[in-house]
C-alpha atoms as a PDB file:
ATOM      1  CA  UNK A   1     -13.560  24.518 -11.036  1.00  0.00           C
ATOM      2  CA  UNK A   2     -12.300  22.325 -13.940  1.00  0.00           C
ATOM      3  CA  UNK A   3     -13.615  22.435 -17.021  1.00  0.00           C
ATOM      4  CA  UNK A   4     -15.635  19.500 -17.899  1.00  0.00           C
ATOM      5  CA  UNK A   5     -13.933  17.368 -20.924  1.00  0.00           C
ATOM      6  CA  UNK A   6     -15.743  18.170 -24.452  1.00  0.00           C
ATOM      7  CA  UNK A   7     -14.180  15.597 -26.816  1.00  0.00           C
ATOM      8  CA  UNK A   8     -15.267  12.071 -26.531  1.00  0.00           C
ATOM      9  CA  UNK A   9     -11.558  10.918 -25.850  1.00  0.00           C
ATOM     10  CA  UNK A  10     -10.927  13.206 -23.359  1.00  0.00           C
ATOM     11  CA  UNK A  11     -14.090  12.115 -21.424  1.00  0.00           C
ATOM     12  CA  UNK A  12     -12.915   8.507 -21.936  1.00  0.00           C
ATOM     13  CA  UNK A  13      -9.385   9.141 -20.136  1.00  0.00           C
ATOM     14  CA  UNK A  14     -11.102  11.065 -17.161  1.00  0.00           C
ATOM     15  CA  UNK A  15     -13.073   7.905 -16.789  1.00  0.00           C
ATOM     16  CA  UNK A  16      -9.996   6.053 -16.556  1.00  0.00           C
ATOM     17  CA  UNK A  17      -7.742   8.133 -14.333  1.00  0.00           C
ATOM     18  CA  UNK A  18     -10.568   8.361 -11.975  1.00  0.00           C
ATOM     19  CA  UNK A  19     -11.016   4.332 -11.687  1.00  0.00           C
ATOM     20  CA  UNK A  20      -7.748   4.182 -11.431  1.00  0.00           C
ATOM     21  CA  UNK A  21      -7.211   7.114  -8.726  1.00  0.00           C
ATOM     22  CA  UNK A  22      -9.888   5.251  -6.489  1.00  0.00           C
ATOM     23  CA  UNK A  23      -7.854   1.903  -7.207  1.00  0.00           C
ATOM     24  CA  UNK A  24      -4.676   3.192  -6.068  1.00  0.00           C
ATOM     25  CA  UNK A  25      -6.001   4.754  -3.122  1.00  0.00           C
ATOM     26  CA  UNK A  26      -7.747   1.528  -1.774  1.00  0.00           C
ATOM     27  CA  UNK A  27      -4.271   0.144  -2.799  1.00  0.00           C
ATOM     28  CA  UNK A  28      -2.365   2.437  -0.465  1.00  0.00           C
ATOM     29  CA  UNK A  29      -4.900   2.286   1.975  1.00  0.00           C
ATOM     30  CA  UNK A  30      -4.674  -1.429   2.456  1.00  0.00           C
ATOM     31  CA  UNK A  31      -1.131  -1.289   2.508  1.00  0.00           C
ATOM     32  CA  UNK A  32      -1.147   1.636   5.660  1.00  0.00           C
ATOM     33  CA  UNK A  33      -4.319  -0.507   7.739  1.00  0.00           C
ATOM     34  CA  UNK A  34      -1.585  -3.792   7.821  1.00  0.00           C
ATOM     35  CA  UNK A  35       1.789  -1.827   8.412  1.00  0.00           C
ATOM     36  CA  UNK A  36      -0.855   0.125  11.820  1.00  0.00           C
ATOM     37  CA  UNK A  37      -1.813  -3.527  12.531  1.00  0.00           C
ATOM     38  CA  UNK A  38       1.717  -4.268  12.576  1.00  0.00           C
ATOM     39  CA  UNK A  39       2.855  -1.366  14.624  1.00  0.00           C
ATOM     40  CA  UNK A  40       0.310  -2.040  17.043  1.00  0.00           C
ATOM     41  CA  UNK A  41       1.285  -5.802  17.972  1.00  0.00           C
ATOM     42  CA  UNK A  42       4.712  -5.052  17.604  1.00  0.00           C
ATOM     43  CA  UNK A  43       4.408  -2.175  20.289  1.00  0.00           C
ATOM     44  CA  UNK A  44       1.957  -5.192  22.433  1.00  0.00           C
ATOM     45  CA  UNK A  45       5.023  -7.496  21.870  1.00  0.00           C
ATOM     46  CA  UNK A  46       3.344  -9.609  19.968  1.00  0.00           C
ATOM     47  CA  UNK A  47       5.853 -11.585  17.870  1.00  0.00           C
ATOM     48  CA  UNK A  48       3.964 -14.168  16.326  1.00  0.00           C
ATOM     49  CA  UNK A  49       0.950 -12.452  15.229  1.00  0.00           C
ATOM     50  CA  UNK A  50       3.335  -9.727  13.549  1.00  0.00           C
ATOM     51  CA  UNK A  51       5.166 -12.429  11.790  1.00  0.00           C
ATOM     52  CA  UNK A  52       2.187 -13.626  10.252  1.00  0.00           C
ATOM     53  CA  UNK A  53       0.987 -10.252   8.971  1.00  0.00           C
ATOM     54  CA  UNK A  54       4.663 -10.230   7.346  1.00  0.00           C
ATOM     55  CA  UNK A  55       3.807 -12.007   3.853  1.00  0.00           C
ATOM     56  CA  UNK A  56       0.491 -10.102   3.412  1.00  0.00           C
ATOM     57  CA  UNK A  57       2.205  -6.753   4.208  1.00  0.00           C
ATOM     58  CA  UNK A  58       4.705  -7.902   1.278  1.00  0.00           C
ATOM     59  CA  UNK A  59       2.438  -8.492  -0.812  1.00  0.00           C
ATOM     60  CA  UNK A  60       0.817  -5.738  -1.010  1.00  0.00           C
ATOM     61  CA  UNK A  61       3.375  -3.927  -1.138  1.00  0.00           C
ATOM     62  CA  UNK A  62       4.894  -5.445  -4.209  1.00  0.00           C
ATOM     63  CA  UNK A  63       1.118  -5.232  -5.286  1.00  0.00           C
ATOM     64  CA  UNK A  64       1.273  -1.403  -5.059  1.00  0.00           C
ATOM     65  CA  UNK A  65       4.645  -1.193  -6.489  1.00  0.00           C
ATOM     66  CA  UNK A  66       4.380  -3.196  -9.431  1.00  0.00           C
ATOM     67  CA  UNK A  67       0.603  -1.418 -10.079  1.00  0.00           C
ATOM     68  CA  UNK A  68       1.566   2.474  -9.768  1.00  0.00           C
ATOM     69  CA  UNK A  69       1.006   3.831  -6.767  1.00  0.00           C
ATOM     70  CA  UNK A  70       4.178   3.187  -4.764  1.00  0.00           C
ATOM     71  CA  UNK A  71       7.747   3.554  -6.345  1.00  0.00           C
ATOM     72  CA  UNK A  72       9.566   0.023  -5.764  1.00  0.00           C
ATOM     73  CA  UNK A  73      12.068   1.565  -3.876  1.00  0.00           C
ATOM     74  CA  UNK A  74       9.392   2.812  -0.970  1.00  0.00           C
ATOM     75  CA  UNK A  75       8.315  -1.570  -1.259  1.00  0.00           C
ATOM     76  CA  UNK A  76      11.468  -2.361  -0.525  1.00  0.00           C
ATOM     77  CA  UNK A  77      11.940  -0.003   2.559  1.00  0.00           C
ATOM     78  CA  UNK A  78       8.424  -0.913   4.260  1.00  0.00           C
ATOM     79  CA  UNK A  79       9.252  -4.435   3.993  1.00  0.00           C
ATOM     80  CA  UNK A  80      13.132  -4.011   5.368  1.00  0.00           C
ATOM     81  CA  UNK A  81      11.732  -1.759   8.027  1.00  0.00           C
ATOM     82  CA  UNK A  82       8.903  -4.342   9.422  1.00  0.00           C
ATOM     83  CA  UNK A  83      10.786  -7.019   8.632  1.00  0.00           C
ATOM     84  CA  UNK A  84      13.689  -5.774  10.872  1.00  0.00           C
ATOM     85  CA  UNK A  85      11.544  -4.797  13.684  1.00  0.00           C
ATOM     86  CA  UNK A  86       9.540  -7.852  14.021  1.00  0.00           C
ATOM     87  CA  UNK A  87      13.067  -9.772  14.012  1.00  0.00           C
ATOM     88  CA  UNK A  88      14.214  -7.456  16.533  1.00  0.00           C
ATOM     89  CA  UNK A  89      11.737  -8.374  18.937  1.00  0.00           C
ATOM     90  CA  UNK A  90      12.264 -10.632  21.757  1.00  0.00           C
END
């Protein structure tokens, strides 16, 4: 069990880092509903639909990356990878 903060600034920042856990979860989790979306029409052949999931899976990506919980790097590669596949399709 962890001991429970004492000093009034140390209570403060486990406030904080547990808004901000629970924000950059609901981040992440966003982020992993669209790219399942996206997997899922992509494996229906669904071109169109995918391709307009496309911005909002960018931005929440760059969302996530500029915010904390993803490094920019990781961004970069979900939006490549998605980006690729839904071009791929015929």
């Amino acid at each position: 069990m962890r001991p429970i903060p004492v000093i009034k600034s140390a209570k403060k920042r486990l406030k904080q880092n547990r808004k901000r856990r629970a924000r950059n979860k609901e981040r992440k989790k966003k982020l992993r509903e669209v790219t399942k979306k996206i997997d899922k029409l992509i494996s229906a052949g669904n071109k169109e639909e995918a391709e307009d999931l496309l911005p909002e899976l960018a931005r929440l990506a760059d969302r996530a990356a500029s915010k904390g919980p993803l490094h920019e790097n990781k961004a970069a590669r979900i939006k490549s990878k998605f980006s690729k596949r839904v071009d791929s399709m015929d």
